[in-house]
C-alpha atoms as a PDB file:
ATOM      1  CA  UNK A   1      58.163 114.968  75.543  1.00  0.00           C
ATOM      2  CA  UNK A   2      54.686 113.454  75.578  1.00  0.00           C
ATOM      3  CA  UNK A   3      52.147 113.591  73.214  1.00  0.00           C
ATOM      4  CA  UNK A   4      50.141 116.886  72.638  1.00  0.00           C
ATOM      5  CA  UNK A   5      46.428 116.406  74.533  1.00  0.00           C
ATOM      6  CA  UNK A   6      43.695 117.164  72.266  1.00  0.00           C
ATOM      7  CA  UNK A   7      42.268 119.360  74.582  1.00  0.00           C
ATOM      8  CA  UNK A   8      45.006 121.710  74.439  1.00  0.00           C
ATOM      9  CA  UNK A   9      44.550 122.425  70.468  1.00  0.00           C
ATOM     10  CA  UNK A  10      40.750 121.740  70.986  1.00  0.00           C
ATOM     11  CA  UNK A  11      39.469 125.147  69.825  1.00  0.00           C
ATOM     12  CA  UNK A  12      40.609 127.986  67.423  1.00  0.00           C
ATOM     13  CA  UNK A  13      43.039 130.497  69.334  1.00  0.00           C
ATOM     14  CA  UNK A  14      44.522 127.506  71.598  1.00  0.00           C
ATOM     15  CA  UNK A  15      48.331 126.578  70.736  1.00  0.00           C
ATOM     16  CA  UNK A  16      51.243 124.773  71.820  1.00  0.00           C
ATOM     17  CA  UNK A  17      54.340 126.253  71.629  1.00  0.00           C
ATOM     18  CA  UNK A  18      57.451 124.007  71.680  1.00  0.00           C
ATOM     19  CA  UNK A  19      60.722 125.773  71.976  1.00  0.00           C
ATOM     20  CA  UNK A  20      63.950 124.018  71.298  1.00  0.00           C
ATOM     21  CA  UNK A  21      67.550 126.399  72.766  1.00  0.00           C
ATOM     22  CA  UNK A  22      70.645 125.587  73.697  1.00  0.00           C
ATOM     23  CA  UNK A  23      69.921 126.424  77.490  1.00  0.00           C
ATOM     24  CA  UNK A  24      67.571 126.891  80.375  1.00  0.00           C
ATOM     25  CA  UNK A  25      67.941 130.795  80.184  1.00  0.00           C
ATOM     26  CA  UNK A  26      67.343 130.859  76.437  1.00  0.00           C
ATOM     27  CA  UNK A  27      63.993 128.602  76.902  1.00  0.00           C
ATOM     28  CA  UNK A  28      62.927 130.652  79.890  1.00  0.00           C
ATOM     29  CA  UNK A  29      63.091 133.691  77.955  1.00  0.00           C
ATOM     30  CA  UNK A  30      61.293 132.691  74.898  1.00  0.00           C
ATOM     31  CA  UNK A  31      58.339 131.686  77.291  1.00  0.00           C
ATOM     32  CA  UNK A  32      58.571 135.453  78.811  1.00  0.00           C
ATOM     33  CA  UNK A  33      58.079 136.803  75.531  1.00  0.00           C
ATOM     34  CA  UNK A  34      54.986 134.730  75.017  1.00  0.00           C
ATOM     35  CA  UNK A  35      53.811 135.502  78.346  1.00  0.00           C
ATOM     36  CA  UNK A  36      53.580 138.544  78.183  1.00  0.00           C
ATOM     37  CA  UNK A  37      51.670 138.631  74.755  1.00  0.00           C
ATOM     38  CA  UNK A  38      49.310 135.747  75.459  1.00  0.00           C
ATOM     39  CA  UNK A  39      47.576 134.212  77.877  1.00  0.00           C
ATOM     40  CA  UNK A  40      50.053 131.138  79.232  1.00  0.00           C
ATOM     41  CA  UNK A  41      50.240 128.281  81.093  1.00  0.00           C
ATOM     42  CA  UNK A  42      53.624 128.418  81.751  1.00  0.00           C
ATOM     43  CA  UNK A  43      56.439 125.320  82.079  1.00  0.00           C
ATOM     44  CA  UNK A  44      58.183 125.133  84.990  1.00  0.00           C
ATOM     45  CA  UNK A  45      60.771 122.897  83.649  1.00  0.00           C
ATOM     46  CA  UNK A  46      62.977 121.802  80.436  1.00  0.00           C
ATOM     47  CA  UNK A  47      63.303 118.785  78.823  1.00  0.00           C
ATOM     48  CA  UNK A  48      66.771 117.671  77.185  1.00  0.00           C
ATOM     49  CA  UNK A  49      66.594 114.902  75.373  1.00  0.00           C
ATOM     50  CA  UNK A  50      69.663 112.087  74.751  1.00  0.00           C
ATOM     51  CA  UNK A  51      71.384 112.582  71.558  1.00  0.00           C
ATOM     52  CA  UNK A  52      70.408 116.020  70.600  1.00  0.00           C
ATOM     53  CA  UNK A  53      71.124 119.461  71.206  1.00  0.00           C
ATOM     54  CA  UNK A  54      70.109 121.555  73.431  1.00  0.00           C
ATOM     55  CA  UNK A  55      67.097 121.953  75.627  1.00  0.00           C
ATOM     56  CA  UNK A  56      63.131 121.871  75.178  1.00  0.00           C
ATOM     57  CA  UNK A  57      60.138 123.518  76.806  1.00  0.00           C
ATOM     58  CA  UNK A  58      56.730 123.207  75.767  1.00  0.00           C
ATOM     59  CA  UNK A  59      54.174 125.705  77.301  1.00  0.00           C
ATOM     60  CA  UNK A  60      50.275 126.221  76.031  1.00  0.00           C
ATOM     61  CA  UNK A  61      48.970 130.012  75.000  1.00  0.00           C
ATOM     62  CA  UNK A  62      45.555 131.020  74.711  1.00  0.00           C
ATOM     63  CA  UNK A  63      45.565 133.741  71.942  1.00  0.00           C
ATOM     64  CA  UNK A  64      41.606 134.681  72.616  1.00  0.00           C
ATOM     65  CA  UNK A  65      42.837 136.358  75.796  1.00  0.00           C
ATOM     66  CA  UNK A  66      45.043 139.177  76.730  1.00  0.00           C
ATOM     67  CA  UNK A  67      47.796 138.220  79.915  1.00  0.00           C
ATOM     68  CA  UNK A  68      46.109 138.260  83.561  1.00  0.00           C
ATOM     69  CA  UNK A  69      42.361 138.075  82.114  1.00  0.00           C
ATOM     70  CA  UNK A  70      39.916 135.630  82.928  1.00  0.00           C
ATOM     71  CA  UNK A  71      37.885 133.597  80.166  1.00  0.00           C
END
């Protein structure tokens, strides 16, 4: 995965989530969860990288805001 931009962790309430699970399904539905707590720019895509386990999905949550609302 690439580097975390500064931008995303620029403020207080701002967060990136990295999720490591042994499948798409399992990622997809960790991100759901998070969704529908928090504000999310959601990953439309994992990540599997050689040599390890499993799959990755990073997506960003904005804690300061409730799902569907606007800054």
């Amino acid at each position: 995965m690439k580097s975390i931009n500064e931008a995303h962790v620029a403020q207080p309430g701002l967060a990136v989530v990295e999720v490591a699970a042994a499948d798409d399904q399992t990622a997809f539905a960790v991100q759901e969860v998070l969704a529908g707590r928090w504000a999310t720019a959601l990953a439309d895509g994992t990540t599997r990288v050689p040599g390890e386990p499993g799959v990755r999905l990073r997506c960003y949550l904005d804690v300061r805001q409730e799902p569907g609302t606007l800054a």
